[in-house]
Protein backbone atom coordinates (compact mmCIF):
# COMPACT_ATOMS: atom_id res chain seq x y z
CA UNK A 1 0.00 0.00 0.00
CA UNK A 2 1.16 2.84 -0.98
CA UNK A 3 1.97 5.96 1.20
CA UNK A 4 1.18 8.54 -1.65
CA UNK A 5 -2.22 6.85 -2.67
CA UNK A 6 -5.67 7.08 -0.50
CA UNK A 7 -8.30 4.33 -0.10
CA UNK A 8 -11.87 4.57 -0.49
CA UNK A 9 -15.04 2.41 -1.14
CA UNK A 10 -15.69 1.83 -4.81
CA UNK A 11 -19.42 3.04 -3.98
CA UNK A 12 -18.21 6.46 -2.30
CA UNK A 13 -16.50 7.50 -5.52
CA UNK A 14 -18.51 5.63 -8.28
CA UNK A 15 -21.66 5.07 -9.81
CA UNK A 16 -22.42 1.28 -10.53
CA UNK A 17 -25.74 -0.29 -11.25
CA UNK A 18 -27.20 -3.79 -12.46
CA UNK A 19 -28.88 -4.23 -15.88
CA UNK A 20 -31.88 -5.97 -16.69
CA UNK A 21 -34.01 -7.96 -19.00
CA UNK A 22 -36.64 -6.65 -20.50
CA UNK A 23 -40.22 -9.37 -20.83
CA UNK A 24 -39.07 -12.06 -23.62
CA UNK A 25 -42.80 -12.30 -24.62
CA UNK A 26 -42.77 -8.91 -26.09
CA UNK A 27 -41.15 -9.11 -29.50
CA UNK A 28 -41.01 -5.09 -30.11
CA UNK A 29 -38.73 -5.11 -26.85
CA UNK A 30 -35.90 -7.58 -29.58
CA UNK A 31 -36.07 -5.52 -32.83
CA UNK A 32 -34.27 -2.05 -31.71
CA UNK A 33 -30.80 -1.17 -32.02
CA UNK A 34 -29.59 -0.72 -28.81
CA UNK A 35 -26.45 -3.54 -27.96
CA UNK A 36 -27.75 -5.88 -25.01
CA UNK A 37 -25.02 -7.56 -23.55
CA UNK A 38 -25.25 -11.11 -21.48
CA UNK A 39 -22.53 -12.15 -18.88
CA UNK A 40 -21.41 -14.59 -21.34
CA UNK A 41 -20.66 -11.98 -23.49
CA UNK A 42 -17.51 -10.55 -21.26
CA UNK A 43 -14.23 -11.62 -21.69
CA UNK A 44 -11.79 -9.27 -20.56
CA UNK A 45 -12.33 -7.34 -23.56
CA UNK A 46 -13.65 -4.17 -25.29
CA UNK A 47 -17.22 -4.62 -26.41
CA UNK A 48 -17.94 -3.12 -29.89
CA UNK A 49 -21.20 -5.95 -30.71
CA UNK A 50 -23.53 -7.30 -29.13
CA UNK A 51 -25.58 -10.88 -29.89
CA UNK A 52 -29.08 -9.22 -29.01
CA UNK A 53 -30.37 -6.18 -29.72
CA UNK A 54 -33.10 -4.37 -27.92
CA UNK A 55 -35.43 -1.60 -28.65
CA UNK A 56 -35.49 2.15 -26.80
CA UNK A 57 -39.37 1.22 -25.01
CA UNK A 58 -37.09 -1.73 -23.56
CA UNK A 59 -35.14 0.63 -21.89
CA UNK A 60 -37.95 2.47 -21.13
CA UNK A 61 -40.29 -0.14 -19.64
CA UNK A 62 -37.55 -2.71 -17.88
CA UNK A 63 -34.90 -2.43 -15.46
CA UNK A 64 -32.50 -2.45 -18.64
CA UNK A 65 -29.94 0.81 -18.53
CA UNK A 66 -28.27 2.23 -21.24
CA UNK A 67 -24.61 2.13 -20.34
CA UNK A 68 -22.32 5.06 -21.96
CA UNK A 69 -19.17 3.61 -23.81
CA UNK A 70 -15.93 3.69 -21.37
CA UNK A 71 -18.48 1.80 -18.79
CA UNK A 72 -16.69 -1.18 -16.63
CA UNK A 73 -18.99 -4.48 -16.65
CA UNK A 74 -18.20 -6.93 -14.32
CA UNK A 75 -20.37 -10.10 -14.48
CA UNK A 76 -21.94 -10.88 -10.71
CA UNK A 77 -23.27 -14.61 -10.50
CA UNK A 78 -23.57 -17.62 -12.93
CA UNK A 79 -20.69 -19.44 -14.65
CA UNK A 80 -18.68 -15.91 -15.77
CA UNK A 81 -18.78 -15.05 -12.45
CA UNK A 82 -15.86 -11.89 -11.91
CA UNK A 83 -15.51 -11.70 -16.21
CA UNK A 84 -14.61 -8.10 -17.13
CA UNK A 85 -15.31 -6.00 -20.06
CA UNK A 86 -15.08 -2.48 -21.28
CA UNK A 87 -17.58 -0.86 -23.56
CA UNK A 88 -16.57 0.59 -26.66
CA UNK A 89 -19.82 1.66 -27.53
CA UNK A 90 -23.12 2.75 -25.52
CA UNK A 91 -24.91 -0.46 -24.71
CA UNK A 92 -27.58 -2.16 -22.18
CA UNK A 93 -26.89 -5.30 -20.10
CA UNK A 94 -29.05 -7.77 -18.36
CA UNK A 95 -29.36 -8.60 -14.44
CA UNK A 96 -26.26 -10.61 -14.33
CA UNK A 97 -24.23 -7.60 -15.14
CA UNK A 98 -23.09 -5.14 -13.23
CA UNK A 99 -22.24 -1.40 -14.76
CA UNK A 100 -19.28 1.24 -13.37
CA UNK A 101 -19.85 4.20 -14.97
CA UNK A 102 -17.04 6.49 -15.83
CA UNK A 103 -15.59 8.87 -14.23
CA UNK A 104 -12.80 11.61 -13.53
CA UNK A 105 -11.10 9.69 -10.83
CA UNK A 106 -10.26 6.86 -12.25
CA UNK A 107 -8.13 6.07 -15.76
CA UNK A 108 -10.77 2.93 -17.50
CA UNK A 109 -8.03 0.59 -18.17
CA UNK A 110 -6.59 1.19 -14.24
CA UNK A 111 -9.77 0.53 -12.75
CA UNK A 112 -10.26 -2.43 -14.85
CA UNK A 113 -7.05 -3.87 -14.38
CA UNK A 114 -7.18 -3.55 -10.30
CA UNK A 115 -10.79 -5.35 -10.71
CA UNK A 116 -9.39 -8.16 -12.52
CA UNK A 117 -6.68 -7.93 -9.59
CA UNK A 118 -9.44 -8.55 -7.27
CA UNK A 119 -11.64 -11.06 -8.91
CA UNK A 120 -11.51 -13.92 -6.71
CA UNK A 121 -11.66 -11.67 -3.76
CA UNK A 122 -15.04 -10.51 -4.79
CA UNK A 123 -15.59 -13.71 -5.73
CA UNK A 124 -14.83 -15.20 -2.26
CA UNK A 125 -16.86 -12.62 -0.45
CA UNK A 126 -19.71 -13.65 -2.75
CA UNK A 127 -20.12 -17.55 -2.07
CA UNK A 128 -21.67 -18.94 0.97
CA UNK A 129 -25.45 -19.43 -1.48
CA UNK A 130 -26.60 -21.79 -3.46
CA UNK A 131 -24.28 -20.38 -5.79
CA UNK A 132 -21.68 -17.10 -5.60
CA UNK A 133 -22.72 -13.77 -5.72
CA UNK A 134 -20.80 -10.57 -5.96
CA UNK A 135 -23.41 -8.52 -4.68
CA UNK A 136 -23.67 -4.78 -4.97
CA UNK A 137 -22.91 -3.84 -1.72
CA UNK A 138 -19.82 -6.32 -2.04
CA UNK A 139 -18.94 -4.29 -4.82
CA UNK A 140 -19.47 -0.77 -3.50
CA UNK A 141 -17.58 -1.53 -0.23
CA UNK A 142 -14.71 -2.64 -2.39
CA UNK A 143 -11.69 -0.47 -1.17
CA UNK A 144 -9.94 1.25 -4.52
CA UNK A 145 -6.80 3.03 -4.46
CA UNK A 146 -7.27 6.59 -5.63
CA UNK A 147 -4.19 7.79 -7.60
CA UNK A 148 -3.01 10.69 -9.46
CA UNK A 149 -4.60 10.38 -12.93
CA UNK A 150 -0.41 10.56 -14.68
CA UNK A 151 0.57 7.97 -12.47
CA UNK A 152 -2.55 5.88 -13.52
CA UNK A 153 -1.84 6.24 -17.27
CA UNK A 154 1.97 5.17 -16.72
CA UNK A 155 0.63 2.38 -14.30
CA UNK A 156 -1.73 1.19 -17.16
CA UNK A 157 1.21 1.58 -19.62
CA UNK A 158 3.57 -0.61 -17.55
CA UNK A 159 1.30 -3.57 -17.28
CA UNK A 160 0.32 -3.64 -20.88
CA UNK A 161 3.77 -3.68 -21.80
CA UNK A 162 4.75 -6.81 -19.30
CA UNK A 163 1.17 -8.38 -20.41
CA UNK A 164 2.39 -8.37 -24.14
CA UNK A 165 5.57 -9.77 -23.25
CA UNK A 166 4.67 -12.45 -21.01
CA UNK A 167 1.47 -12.49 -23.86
CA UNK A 168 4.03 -13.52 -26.35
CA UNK A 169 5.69 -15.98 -24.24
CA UNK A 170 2.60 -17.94 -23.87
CA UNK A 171 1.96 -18.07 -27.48
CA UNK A 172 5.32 -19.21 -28.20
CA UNK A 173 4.85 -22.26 -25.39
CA UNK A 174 1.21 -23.11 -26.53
CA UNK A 175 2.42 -23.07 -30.35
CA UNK A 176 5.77 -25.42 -28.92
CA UNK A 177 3.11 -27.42 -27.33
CA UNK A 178 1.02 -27.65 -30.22
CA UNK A 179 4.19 -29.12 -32.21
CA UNK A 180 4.53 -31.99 -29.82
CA UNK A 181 1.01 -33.04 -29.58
CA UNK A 182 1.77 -33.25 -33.94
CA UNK A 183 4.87 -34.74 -33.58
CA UNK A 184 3.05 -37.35 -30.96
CA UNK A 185 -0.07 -38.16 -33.73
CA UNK A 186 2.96 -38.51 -36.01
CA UNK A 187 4.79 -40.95 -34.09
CA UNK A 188 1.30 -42.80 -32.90
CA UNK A 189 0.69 -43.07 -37.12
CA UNK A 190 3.42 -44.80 -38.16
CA UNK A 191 3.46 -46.83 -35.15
CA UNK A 192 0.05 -48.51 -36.06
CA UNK A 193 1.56 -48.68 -40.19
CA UNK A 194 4.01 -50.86 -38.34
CA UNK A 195 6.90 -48.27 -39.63
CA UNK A 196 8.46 -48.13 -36.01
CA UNK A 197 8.86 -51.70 -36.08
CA UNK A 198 10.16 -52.39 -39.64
CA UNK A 199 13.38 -53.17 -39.07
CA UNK A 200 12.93 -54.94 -36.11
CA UNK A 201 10.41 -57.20 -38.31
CA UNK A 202 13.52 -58.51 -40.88
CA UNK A 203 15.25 -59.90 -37.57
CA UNK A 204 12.13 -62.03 -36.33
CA UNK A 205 10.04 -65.31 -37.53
CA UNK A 206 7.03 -64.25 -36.71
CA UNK A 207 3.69 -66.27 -36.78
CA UNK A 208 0.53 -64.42 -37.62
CA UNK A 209 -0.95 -61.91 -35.12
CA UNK A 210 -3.64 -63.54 -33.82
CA UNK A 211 -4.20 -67.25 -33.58
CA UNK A 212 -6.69 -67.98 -34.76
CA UNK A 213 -7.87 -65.01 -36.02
CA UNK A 214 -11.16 -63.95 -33.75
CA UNK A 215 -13.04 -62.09 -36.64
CA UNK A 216 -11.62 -62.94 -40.43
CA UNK A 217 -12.08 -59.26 -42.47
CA UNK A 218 -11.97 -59.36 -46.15
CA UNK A 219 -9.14 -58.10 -47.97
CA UNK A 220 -11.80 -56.00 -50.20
CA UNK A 221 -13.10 -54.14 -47.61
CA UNK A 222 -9.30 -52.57 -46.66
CA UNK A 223 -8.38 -49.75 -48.11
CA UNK A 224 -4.85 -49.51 -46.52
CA UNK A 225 -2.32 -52.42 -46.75
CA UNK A 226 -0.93 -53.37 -43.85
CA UNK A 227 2.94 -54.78 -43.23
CA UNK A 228 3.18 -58.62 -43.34
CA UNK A 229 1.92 -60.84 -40.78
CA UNK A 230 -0.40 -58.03 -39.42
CA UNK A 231 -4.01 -58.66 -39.88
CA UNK A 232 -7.17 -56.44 -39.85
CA UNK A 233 -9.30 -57.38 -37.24
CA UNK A 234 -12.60 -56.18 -35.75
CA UNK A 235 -12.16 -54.08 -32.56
CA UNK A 236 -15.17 -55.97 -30.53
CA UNK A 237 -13.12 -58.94 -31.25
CA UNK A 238 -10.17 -58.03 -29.11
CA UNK A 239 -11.45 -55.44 -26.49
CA UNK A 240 -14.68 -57.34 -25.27
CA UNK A 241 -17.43 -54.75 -24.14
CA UNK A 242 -17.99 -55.73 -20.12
CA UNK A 243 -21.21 -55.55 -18.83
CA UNK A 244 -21.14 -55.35 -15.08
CA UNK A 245 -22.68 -53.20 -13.15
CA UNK A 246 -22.47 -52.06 -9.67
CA UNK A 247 -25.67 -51.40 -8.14
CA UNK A 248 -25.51 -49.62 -4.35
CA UNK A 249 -27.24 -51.44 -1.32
CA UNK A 250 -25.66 -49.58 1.14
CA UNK A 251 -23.89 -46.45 1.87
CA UNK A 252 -20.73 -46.68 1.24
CA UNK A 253 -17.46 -45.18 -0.46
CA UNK A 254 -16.15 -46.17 -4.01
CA UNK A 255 -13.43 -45.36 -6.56
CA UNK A 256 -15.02 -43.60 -8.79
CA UNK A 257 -13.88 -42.38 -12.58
CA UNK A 258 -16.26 -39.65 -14.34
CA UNK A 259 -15.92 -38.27 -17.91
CA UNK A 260 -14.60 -35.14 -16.28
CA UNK A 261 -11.67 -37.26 -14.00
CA UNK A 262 -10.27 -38.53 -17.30
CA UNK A 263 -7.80 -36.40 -19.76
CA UNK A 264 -8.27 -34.84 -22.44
CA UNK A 265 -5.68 -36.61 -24.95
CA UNK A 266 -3.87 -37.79 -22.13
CA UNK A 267 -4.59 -41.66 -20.91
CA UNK A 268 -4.22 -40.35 -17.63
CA UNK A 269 -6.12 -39.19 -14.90
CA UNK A 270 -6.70 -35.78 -12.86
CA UNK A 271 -4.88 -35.59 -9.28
CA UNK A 272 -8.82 -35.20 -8.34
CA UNK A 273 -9.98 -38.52 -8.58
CA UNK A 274 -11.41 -40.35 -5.16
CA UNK A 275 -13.79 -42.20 -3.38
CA UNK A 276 -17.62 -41.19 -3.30
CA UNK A 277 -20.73 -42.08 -2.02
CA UNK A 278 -22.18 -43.63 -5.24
CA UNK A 279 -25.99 -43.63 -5.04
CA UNK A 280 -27.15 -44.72 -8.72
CA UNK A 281 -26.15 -47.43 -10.68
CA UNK A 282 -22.38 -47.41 -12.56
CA UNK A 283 -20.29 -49.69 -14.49
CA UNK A 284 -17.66 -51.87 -12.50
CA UNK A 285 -13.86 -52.13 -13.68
CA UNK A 286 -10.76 -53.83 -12.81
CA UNK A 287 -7.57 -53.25 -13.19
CA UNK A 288 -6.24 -53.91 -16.94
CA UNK A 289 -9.26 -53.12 -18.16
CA UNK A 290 -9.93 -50.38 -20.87
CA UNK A 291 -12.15 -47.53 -20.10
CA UNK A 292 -13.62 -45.05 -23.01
CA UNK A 293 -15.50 -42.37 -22.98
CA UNK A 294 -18.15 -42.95 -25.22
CA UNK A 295 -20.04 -39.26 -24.96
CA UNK A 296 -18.24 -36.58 -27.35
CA UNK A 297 -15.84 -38.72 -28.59
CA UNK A 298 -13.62 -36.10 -29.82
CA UNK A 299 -12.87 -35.17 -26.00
CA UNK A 300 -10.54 -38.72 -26.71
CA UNK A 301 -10.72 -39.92 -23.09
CA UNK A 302 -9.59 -43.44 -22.47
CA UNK A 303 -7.43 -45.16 -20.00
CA UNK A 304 -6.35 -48.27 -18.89
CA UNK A 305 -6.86 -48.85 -15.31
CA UNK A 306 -4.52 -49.13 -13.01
CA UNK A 307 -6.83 -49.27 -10.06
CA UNK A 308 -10.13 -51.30 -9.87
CA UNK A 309 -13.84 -49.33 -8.74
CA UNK A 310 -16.64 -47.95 -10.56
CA UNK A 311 -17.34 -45.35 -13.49
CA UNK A 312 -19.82 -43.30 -15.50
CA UNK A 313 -22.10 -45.13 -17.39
CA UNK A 314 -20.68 -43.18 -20.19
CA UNK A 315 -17.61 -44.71 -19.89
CA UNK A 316 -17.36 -48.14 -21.81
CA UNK A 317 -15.70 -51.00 -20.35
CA UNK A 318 -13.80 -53.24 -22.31
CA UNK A 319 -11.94 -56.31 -21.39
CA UNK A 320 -8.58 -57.55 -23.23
CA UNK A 321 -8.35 -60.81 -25.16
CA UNK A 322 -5.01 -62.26 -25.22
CA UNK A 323 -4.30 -60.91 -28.80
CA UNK A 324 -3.74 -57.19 -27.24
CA UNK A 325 -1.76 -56.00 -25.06
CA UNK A 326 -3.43 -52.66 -23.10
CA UNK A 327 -0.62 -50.53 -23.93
CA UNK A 328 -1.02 -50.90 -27.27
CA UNK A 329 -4.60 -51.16 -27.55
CA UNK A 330 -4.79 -47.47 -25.45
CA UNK A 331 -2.15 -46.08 -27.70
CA UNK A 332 -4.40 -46.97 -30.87
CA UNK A 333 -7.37 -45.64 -28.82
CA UNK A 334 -5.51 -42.38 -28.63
CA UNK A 335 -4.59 -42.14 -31.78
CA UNK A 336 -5.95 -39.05 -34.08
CA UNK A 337 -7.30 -41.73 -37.24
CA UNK A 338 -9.13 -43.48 -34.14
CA UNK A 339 -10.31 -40.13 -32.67
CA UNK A 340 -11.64 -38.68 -35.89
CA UNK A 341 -13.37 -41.36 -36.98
CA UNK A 342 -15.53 -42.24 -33.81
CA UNK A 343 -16.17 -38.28 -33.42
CA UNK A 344 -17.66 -38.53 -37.30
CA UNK A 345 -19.91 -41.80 -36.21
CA UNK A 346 -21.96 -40.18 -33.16
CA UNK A 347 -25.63 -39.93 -32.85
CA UNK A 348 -27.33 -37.04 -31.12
CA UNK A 349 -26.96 -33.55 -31.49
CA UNK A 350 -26.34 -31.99 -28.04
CA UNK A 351 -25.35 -34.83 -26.35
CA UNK A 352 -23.09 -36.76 -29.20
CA UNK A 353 -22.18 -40.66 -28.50
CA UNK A 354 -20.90 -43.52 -30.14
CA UNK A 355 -22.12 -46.68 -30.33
CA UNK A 356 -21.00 -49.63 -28.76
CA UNK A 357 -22.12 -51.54 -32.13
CA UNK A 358 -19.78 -49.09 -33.89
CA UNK A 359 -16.81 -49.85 -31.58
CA UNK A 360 -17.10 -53.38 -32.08
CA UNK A 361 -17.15 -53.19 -35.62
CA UNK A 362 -14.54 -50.87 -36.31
CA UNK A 363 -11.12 -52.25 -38.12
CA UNK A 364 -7.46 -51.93 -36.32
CA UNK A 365 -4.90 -53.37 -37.17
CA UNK A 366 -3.20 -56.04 -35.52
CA UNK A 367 0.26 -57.52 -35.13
CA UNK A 368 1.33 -60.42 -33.23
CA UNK A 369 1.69 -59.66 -29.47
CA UNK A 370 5.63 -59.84 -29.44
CA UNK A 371 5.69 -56.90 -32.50
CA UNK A 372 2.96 -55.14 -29.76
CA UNK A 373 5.09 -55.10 -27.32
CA UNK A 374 7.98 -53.86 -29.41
CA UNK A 375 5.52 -51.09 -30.82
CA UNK A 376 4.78 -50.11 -27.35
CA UNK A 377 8.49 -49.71 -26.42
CA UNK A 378 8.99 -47.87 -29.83
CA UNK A 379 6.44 -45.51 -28.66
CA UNK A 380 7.11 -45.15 -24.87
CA UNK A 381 10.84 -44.48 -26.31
CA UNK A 382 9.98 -41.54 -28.65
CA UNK A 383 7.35 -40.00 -26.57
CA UNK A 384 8.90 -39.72 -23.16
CA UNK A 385 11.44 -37.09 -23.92
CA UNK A 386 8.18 -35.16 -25.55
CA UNK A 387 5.94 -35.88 -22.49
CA UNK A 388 8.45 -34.33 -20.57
CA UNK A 389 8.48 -31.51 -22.60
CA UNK A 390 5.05 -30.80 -22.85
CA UNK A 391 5.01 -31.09 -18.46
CA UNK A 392 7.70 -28.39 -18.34
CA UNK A 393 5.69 -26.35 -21.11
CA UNK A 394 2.51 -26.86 -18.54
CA UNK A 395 4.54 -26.05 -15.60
CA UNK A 396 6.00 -22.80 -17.57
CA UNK A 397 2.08 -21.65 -18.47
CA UNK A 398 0.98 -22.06 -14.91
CA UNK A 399 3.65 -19.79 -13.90
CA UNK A 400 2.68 -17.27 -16.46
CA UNK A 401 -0.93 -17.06 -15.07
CA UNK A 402 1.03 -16.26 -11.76
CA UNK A 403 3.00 -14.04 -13.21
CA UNK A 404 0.83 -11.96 -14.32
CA UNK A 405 -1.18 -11.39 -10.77
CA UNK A 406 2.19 -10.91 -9.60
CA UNK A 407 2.72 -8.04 -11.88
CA UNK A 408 -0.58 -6.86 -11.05
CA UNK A 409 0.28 -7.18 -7.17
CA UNK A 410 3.55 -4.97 -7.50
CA UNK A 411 1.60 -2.35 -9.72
CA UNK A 412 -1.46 -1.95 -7.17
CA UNK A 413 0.99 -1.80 -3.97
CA UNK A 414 2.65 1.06 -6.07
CA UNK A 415 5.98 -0.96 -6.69
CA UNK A 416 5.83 -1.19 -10.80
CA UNK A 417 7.06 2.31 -11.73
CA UNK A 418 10.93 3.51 -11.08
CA UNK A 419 11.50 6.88 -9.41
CA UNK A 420 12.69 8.65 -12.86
CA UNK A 421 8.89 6.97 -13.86
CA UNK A 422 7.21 8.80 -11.33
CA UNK A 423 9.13 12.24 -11.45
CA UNK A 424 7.93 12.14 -15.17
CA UNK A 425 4.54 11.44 -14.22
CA UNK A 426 4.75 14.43 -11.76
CA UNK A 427 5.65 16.65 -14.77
CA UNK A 428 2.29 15.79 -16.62
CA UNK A 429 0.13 18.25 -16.99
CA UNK A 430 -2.82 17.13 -15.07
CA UNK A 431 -1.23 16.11 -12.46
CA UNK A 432 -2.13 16.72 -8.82
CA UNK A 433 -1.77 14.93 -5.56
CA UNK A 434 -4.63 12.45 -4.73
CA UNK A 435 -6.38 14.24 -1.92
CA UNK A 436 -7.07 17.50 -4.39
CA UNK A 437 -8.08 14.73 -6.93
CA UNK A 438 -11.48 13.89 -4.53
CA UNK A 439 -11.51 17.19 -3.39
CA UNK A 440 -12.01 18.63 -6.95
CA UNK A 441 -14.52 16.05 -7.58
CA UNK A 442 -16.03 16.20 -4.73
CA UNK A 443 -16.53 19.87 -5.53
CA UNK A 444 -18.08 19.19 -8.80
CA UNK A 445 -20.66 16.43 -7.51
């Protein structure tokens, strides 16, 4: 906290008020002009459009406002809960949306920015309901820092220069990471052409990769040739769907594995998996066994257990014959061909699935279980100095996000700028000491 600087409540020095929605029944109150923005709608950004449009008797006849351009919105409850934006134009908001006008006190982008600094403070003063709620008087008691208006602008300056830098570095590491999830479909690809394991194929006698065969496939039906002694097989044939269910007599603790527990991409798990009290009916697994999410299939969630306990219903269950190994059969699972084409078989439009039927039915090809294992090494071998990569690139983006409340810290306990920065401000113009600033103010109320 600064010395120079005085505090005050965000109400005492600011007007801010809540939008509205004007009666959805009454069509003339949808065919104006006049931007309406929804919470949804902010995202720390300047607002030039809106995806609604009301009329001026809206305004007129609802709690809707007409906001000036160079007005702070700050969504107050829902899912955007704490999202910023700036107008660029003169628009209207609904309830979820909280207003703060503009005024003399305050430089836009330094009010916004010390907002965004305290985000989840307001949004830890608002929870304690059946859901959070930065209320108004949460917001008005707010204390701001009031600050000679030079020192603002060079404040504002200062951030948006380290905000562009550390912008660009997390472009750079999301594009680097972008490279290695291609180089990993590439490696995946030619593992299952059987590339990776060509040369290790001159050196063996190998006998044919499954014996016998669980589902013959013919040859007509291929369109890609596969090395020698692979064969295409059908995928119910090898990963056999499991059934079992656990149904819940009693109270009592399980494993448990949702949709949401399970990777994106990954094979892995989140570090929040654990035991709950499971009340409805889920599917049972065992260790070894393959789990896939069958609901938006392009999410690509599988694993293979490590654990034993119970899972979403839509997460399929799938047993191993003892022509797969897991590793390989997860690898395949992952792979972008297998991804793209059970994302282009779904049915159902918000809620997209594949079907079991479709699972079983669909073609991978198989090698013998020793070239499996060799393909899994192959892999395991290319991909772990990339996994490792891609952890320090997560680490490194983490630290960003920290970064840049850190930077936001320094510059709101008055620790960004450098002496010579703040003589200079002193020179400006408009510059006066931050009592006269709410005294002049004051004066004009």
């Amino acid at each position: 906290m600064k010395s120079t600087w005085l505090y005050r409540e965000l109400g005492e020095i600011i007007k801010t008020t809540s939008g509205g929605t004007p009666l959805r029944s009454n069509s003339d109150f949808y065919n104006g002009n006049i931007p309406w923005i929804k919470s949804g709608e902010l995202k720390h950004n300047i607002i030039f459009n809106a995806e609604e449009h009301i009329s001026e008797e809206a305004i007129r006849k609802s709690s809707a406002k007409l906001f000036p351009a160079g007005t702070i919105l700050i969504a107050l409850y829902g899912a955007t809960i704490g999202k910023l934006a700036i107008l660029g134009i003169p628009a209207s908001t609904n309830q979820a949306v909280c207003g703060i006008y503009k005024n003399d006190i305050f430089e836009t982008k330094f009010l916004f920015n010390y907002l965004f600094h305290k985000k989840q403070k307001l949004i830890d003063q608002g929870a304690g309901g059946a859901q959070p709620n930065i209320s108004q008087t949460i917001l008005k008691k707010l204390s701001v820092p009031v600050v000679p208006l030079p020192e603002q602008r060079s404040i504002v300056s200062k951030i948006e220069q380290l905000f562009s830098e550390l912008d660009n570095g997390i472009v750079n590491l999301k594009s680097a990471k972008e490279k290695l999830e291609v180089y990993r479909q590439a490696v995946l690809k030619r593992a299952f052409e059987g590339e990776l394991t060509k040369e290790w194929r001159f050196q063996q006698d190998l006998p044919n990769a499954a014996e016998p065969i669980p589902i013959y496939v013919k040859n007509e039906n291929i369109k890609n040739e596969l090395p020698k002694d692979w064969e295409w097989v059908k995928l119910g044939s090898v990963l056999l769907h499991s059934k079992e269910k656990y149904k819940p007599e009693t109270i009592q603790k399980q494993f448990y594995i949702g949709l949401e527990h399970i990777l994106k991409d990954k094979g892995e798990l989140s570090n929040n998996v654990c035991e709950e009290v499971i009340k409805t009916v889920k599917n049972k697994f065992k260790k070894g066994q393959i789990l896939y999410g069958k609901l938006r299939p392009y999410l690509n969630k599988a694993y293979l257990a490590k654990e034993s306990g119970v899972c979403s219903t839509d997460i399929l269950v799938f047993d191993l014959s003892k022509n797969i190994l897991g590793e390989f059969a997860i690898n395949y699972i992952l792979s972008r061909r297998f991804v793209n084409d059970m994302s282009e078989n779904t049915s159902g439009v918000n809620l997209p699935r594949v079907s079991t039927k479709y699972i079983n039915n669909y073609l991978v090809p198989l090698p013998h279980v020793s070239e499996q294992k060799q393909i899994v090494q192959e892999i395991e071998s290319r991909l772990s100095v990339s996994d490792k990569l891609a952890e320090s690139i997560n680490e490194s983006l983490e630290k960003s996000e920290a970064l840049r409340q850190s930077i936001l810290k320094k510059a709101f306990s008055g620790e960004l700028l450098t002496e010579k920065e703040l003589d200079a401000c002193k020179q400006e113009a408009d510059w006066e000491p931050a009592e006269k600033l709410l005294e002049r103010i004051k004066k004009s109320k």
